[in-house]
Structure formats: C-alpha cells, structure tokens
C-alpha atoms as a PDB file:
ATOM      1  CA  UNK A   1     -77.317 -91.736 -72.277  1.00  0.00           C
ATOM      2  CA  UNK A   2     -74.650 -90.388 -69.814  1.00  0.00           C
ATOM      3  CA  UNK A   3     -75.288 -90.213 -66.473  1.00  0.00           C
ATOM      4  CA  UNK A   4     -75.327 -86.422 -66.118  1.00  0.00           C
ATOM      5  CA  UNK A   5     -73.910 -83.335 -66.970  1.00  0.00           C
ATOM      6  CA  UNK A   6     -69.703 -82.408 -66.731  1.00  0.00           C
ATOM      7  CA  UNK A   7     -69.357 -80.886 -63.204  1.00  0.00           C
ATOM      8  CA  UNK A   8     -67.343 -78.159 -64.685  1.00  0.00           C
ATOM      9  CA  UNK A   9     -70.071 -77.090 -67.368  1.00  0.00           C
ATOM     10  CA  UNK A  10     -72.570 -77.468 -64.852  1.00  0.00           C
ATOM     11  CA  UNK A  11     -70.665 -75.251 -62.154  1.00  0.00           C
ATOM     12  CA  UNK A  12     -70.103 -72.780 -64.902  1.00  0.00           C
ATOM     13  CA  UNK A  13     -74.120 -72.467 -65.722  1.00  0.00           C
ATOM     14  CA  UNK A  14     -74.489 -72.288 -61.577  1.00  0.00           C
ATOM     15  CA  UNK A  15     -72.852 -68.896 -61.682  1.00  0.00           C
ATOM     16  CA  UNK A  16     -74.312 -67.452 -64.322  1.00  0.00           C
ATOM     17  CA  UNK A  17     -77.414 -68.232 -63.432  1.00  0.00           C
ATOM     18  CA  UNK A  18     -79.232 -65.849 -60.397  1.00  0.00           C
ATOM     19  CA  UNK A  19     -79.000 -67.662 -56.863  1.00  0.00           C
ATOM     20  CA  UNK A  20     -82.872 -67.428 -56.234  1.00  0.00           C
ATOM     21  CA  UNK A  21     -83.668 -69.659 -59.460  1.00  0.00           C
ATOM     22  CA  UNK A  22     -79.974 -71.583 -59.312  1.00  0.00           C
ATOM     23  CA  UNK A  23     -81.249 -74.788 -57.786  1.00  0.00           C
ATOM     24  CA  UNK A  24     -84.457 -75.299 -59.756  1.00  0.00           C
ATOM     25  CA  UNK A  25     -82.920 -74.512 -62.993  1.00  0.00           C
ATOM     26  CA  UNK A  26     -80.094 -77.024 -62.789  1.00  0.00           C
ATOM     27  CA  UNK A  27     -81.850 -79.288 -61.316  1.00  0.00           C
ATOM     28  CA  UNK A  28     -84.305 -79.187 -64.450  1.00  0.00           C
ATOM     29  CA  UNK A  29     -81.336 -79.263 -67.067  1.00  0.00           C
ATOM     30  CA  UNK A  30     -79.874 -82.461 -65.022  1.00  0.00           C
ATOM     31  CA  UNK A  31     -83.028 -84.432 -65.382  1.00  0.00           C
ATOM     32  CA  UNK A  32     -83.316 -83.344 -69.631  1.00  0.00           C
ATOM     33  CA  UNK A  33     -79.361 -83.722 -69.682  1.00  0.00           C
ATOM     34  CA  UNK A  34     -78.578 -86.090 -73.257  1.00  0.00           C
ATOM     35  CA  UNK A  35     -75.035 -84.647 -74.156  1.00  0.00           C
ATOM     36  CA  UNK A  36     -72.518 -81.862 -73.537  1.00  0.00           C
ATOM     37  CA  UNK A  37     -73.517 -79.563 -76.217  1.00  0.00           C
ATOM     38  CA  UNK A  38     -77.120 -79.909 -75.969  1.00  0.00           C
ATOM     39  CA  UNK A  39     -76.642 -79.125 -71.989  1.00  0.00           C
ATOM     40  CA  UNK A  40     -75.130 -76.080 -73.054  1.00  0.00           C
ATOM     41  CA  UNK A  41     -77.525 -74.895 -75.728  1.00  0.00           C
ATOM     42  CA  UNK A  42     -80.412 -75.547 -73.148  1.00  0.00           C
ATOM     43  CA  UNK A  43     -78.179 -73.785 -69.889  1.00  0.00           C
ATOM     44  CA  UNK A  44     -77.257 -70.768 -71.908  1.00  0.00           C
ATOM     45  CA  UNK A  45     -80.975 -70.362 -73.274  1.00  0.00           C
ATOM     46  CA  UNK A  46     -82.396 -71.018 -69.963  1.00  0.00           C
ATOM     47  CA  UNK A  47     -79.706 -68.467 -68.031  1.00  0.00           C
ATOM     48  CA  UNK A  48     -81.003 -66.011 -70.353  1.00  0.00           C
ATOM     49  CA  UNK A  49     -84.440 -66.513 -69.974  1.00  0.00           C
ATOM     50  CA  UNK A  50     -84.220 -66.696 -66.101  1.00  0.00           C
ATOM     51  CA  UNK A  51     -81.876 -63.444 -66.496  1.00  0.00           C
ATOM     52  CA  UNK A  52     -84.792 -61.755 -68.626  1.00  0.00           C
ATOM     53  CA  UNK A  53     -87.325 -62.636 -65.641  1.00  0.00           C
ATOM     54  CA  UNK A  54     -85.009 -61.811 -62.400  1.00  0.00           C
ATOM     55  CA  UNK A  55     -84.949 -58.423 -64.194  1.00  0.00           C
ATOM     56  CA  UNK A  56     -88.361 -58.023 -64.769  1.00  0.00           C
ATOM     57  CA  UNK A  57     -89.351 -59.071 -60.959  1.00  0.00           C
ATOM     58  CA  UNK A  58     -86.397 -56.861 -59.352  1.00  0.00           C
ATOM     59  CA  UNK A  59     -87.397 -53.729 -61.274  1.00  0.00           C
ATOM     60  CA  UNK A  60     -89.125 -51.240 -59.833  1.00  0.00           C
ATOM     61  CA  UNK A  61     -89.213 -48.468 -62.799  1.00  0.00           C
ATOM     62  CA  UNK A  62     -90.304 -45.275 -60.851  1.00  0.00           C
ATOM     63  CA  UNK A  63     -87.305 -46.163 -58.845  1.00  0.00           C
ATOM     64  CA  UNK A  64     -84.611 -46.926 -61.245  1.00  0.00           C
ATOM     65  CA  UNK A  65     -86.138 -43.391 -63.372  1.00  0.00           C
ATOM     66  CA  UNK A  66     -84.888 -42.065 -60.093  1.00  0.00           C
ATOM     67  CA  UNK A  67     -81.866 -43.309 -59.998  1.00  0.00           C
ATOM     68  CA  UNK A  68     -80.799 -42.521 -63.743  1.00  0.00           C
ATOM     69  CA  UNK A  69     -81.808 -38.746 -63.314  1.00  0.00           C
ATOM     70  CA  UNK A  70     -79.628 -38.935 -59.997  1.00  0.00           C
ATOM     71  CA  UNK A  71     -76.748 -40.792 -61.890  1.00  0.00           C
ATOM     72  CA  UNK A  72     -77.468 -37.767 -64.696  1.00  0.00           C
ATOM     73  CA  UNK A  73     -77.802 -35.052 -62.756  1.00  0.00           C
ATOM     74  CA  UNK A  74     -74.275 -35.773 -60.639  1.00  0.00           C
ATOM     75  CA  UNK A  75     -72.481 -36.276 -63.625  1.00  0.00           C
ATOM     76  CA  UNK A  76     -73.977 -32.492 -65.276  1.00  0.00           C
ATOM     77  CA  UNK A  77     -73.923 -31.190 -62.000  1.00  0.00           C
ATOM     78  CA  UNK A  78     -69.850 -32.082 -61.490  1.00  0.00           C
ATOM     79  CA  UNK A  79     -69.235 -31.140 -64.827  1.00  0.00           C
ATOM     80  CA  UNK A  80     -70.833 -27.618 -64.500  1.00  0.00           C
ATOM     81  CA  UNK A  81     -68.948 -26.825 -61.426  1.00  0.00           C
ATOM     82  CA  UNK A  82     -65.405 -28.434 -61.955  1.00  0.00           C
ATOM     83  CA  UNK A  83     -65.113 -28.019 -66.319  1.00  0.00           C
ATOM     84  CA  UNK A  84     -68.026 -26.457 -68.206  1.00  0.00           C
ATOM     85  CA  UNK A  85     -65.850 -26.994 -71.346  1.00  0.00           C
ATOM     86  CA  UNK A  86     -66.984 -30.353 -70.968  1.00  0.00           C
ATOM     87  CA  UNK A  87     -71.285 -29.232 -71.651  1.00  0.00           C
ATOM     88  CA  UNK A  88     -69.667 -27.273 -74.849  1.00  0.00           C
ATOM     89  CA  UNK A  89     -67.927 -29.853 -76.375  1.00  0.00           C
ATOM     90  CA  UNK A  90     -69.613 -31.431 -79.514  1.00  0.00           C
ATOM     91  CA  UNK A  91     -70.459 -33.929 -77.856  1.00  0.00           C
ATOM     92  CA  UNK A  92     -71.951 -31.919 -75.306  1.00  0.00           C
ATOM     93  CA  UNK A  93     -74.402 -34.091 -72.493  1.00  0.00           C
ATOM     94  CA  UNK A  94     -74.081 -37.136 -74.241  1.00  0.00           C
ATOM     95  CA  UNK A  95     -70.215 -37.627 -72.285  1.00  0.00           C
ATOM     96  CA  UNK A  96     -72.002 -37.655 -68.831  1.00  0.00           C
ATOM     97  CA  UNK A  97     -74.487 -40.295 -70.057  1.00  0.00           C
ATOM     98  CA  UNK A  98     -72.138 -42.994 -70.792  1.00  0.00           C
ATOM     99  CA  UNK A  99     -71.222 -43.621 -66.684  1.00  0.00           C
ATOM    100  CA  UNK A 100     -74.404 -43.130 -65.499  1.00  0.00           C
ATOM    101  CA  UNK A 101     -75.675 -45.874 -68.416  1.00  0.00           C
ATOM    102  CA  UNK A 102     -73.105 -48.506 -66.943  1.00  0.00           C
ATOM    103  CA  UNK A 103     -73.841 -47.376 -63.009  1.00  0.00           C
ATOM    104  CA  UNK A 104     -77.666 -48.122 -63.683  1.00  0.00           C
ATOM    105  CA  UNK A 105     -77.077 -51.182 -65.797  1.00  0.00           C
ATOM    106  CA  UNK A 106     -75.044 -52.404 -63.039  1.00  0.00           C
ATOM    107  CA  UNK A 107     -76.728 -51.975 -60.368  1.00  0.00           C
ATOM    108  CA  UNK A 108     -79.920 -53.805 -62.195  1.00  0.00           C
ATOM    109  CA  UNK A 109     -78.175 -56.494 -63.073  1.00  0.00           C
ATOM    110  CA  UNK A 110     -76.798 -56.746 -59.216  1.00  0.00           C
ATOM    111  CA  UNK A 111     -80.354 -56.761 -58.281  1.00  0.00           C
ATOM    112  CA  UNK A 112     -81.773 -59.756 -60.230  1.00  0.00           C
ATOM    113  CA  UNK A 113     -78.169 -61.620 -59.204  1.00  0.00           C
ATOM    114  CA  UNK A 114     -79.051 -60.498 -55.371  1.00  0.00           C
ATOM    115  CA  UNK A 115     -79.391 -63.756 -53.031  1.00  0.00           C
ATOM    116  CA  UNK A 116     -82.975 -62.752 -51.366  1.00  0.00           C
ATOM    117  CA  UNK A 117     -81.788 -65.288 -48.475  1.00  0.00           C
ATOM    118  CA  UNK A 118     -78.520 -63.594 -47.763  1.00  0.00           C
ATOM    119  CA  UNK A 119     -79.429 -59.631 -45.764  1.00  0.00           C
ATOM    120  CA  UNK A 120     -77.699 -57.059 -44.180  1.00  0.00           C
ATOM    121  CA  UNK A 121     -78.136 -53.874 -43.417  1.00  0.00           C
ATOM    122  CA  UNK A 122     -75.794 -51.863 -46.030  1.00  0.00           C
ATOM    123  CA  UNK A 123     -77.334 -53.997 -48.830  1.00  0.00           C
ATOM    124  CA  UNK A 124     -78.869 -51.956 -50.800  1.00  0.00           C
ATOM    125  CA  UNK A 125     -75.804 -49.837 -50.725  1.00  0.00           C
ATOM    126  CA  UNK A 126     -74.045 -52.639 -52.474  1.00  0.00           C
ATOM    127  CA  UNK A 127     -75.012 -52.363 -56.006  1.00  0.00           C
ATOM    128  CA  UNK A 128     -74.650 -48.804 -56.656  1.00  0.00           C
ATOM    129  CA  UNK A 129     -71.432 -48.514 -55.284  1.00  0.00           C
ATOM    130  CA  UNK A 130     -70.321 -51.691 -57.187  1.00  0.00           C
ATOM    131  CA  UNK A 131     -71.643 -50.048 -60.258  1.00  0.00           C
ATOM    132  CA  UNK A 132     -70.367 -46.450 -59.852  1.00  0.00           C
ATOM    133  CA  UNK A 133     -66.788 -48.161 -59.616  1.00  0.00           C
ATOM    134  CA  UNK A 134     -67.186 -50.593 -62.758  1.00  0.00           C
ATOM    135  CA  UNK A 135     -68.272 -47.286 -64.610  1.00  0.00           C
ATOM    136  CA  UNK A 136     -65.322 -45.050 -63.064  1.00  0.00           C
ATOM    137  CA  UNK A 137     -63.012 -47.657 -63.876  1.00  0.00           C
ATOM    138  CA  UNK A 138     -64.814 -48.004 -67.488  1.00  0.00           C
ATOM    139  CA  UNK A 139     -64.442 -44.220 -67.675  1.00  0.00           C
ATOM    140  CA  UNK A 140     -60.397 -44.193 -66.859  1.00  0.00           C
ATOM    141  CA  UNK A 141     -58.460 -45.196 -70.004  1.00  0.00           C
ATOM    142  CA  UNK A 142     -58.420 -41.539 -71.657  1.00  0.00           C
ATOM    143  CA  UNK A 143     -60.617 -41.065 -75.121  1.00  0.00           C
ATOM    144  CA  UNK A 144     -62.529 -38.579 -76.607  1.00  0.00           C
ATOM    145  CA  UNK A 145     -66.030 -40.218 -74.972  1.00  0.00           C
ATOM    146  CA  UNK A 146     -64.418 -39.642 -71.555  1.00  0.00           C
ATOM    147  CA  UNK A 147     -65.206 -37.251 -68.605  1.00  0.00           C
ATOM    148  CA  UNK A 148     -62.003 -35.372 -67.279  1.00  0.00           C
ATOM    149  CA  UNK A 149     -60.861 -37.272 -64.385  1.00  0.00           C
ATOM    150  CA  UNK A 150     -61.812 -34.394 -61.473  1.00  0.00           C
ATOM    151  CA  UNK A 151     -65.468 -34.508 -63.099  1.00  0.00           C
ATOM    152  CA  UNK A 152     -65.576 -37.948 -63.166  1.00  0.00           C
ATOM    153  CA  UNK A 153     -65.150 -38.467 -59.500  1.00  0.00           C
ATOM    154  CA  UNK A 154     -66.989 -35.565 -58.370  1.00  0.00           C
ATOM    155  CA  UNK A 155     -70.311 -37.064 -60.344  1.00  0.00           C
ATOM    156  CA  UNK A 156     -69.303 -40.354 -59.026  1.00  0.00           C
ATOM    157  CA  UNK A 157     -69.386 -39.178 -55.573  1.00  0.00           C
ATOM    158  CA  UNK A 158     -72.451 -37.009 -55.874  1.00  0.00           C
ATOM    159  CA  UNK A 159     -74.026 -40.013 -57.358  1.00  0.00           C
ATOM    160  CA  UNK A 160     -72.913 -42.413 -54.835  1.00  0.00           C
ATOM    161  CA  UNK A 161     -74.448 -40.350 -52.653  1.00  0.00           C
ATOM    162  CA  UNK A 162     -78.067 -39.505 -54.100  1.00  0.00           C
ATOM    163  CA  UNK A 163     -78.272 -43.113 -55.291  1.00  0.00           C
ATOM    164  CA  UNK A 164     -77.413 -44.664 -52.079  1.00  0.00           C
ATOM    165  CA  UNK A 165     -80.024 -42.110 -50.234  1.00  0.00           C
ATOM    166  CA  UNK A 166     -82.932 -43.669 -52.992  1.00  0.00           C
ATOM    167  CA  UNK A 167     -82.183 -47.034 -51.851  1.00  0.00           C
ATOM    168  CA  UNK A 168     -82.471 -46.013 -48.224  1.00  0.00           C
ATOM    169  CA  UNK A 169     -85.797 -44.556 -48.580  1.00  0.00           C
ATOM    170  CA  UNK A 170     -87.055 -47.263 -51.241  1.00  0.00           C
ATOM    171  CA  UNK A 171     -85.102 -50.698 -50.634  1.00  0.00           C
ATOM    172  CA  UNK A 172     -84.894 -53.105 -53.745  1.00  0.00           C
ATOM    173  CA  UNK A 173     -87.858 -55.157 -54.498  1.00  0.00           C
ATOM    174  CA  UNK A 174     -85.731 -58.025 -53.692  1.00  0.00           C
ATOM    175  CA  UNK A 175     -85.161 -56.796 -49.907  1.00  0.00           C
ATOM    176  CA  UNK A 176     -89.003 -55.644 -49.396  1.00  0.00           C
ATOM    177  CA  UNK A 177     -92.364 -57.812 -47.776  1.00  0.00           C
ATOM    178  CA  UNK A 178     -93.869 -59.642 -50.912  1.00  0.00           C
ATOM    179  CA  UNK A 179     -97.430 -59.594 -51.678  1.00  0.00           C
ATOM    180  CA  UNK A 180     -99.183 -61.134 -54.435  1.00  0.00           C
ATOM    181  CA  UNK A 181    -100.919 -58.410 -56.441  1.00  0.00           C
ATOM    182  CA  UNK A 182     -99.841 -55.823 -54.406  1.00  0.00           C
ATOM    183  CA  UNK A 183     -99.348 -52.496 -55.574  1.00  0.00           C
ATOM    184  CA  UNK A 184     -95.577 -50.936 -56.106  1.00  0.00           C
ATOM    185  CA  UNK A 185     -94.269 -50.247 -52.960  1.00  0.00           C
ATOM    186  CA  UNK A 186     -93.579 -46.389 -53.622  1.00  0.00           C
ATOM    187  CA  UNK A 187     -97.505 -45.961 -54.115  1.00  0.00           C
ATOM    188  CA  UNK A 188     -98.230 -47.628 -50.343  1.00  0.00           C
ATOM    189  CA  UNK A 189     -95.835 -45.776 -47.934  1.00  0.00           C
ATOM    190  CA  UNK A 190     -97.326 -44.829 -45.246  1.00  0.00           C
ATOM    191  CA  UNK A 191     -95.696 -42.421 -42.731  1.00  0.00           C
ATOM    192  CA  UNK A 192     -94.293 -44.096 -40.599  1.00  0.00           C
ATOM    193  CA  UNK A 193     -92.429 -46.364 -42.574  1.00  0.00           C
ATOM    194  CA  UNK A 194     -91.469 -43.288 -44.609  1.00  0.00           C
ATOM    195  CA  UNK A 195     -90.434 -40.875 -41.268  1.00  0.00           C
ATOM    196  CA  UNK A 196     -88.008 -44.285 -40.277  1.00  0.00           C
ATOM    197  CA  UNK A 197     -86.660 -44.051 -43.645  1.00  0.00           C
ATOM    198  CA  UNK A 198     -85.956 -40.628 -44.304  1.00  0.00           C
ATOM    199  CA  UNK A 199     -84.188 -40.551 -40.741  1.00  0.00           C
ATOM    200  CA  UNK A 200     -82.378 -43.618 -42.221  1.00  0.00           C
ATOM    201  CA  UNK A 201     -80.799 -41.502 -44.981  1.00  0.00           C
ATOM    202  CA  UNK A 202     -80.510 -38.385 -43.499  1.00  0.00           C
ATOM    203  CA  UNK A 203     -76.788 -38.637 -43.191  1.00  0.00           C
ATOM    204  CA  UNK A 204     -75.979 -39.408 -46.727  1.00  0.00           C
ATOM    205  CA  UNK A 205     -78.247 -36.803 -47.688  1.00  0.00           C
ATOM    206  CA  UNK A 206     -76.661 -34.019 -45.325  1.00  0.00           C
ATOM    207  CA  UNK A 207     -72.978 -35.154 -47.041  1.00  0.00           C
ATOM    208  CA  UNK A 208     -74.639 -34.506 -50.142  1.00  0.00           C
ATOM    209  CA  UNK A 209     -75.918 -31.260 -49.592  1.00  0.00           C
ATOM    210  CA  UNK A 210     -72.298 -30.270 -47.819  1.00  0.00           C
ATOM    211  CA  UNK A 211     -70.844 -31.282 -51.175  1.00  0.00           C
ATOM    212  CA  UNK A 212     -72.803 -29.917 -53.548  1.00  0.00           C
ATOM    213  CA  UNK A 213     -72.524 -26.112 -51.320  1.00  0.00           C
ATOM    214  CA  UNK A 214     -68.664 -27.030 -51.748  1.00  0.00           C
ATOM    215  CA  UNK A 215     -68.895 -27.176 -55.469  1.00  0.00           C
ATOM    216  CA  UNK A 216     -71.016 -23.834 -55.416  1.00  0.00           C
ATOM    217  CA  UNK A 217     -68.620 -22.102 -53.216  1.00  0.00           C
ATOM    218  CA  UNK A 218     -65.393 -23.217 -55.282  1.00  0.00           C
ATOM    219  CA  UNK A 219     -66.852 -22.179 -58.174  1.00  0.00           C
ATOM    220  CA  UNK A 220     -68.234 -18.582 -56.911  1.00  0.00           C
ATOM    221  CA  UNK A 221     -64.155 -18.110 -55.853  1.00  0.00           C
ATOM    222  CA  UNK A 222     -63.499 -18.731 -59.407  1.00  0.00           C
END
C-alpha cells in the first residue's frame, strides 16, 4: 500500500471540494487511500456528495424564489423599456430566462463554496455580482438565444441591484447566527433587526428606483 495520495490529485480534490468540509473530507480519503484511481473514484464521488449537501444547508428557498423573480423581472423589465421586439419574438420570455438561470445558479453554487470563517461586510454582495457577470459574459457571443446587448446590461444592472438589496435585508444562511432546529430566518425577523437592515439597503434600493424612473421616462420620450 502506498503511503498516501499524489499531492497533485489531492490538491486538485481540495479545490473542488467546499472550504467548510475541505479538511475533513481529505483527511477521510487519506486514511482509505489504496491507489490513484480508486482515490479519484472515491474524491470525485465524495466532492459531489459534499457539493449536494453544502447546497442543501446554504439554501434558503423563499430567498432564492426571490431572487429568480428579481433576476426575471430585470431582464422583462429592460427588455420592455429598451426593445419590446425582444417579448414578440418566437421565442418570446424564454430569452430573458437563460441569464437569470446562470445568475441564480451561480450565485448558489458561490454560497455552498463560501468560506463561513472568512467575513466582510460586502459579502453577500459577492455572489450575485460574480454571477450576473459569468451570465453577461455567457450572454455576449451573438445567437439567436441571446438578449440584445443594451437589454442585456440594463437587466443586468437592474438585477444587480434588486439582488444585492435581497441579500442586504436577508444575508446568506452561511453569514447568519446558527441554531439547531431553528426556524428560517425570514419567518423570525423581528423589527429591529429588520429597521437596521432595510436602512442597510436603502441606497441600492433608491439607485434602483432612479433607474427604473429613467427607463420609464426614456421610453415615454419615445
């Protein structure tokens, strides 16, 4: 039997696997370790199921509903004020799905990879902005799927924006107090909490609303 795993193979599985389980999960496939291609048949399997339960414990689902009807609505919402050609085509509100689908999957993912031992304040704002840029850069290479570019960063900004605002009022799960069997942490606000956090976001929600009046008031010229 070898004396443990190659560092490079082991360094790999270290990234892929989330930072809060990293430790105890190679440190379980170094003590089963037999050979190279069983230690990668047991990482990958155990990176997936680690994945599957990061996911499951940095979900909040009233939350991320939230944020997909924000990602949504921006993406509608640019489209009816910049190109409304865009609502008639064929393929009609299907086109605005597609970057709001790889914002929210993005930011999920960046919240089961999130290091709960590394804060700081503009956390939360992290993930969505990563994801609204993976999905605007997704979005770029010109196809029939795609938004025109003017929609596509008007819905990006808009969502940006309402997305960022959610995350200020309701942090990730990863970023909250933990309880054991504690009920989900939009059902036990209480006002105060709520009155800090609403303060908290009232600037990105005041650049919002100047944006959206923008959009109205270009399209009333029109």
């Amino acid at each position: 039997m070898e004396s443990g795993p190659p560092k490079i193979i082991e360094t790999l599985l270290g990234w892929l696997t989330p930072p809060a389980c990293r430790e105890e999960v190679l440190g379980d496939l170094r003590e089963r370790y037999q050979s190279p291609a069983r230690y990668v048949a047991e990482g990958l399997h155990s990176v997936a199921c680690v994945m599957y339960s990061r996911i499951r414990r940095t979900t909040d689902s009233v939350v991320v509903l939230m944020e997909a009807m924000s990602l949504y609505t921006s993406y509608v919402l640019a489209a009816l004020a910049v190109d409304r050609s865009v609502l008639f085509d064929p393929r009609g509100f299907a086109r605005p799905a597609i970057p709001a689908a790889i914002a929210l999957a993005v930011v999920i993912l960046a919240d089961a990879y999130s290091n709960p031992k590394r804060r700081w304040p503009l956390k939360p704002l992290f993930a969505p902005i990563l994801g609204i840029a993976i999905a605007f850069a997704w979005e770029m290479p010109r196809d029939a799927w795609a938004l025109p570019p003017a929609v596509l960063a008007w819905g990006s900004g808009m969502g940006a924006l309402f997305v960022s605002t959610l995350r200020l009022m309701f942090p990730p799960i990863t970023e909250r107090p933990q309880a054991s069997s504690a009920p989900a942490f939009w059902q036990k606000l209480e006002l105060t909490p709520v009155a800090l956090r609403l303060r908290d976001a009232l600037l990105p929600a005041v650049i919002m609303l100047a944006v959206i009046l923008i959009l109205i008031a270009k399209r009333t010229v029109r």
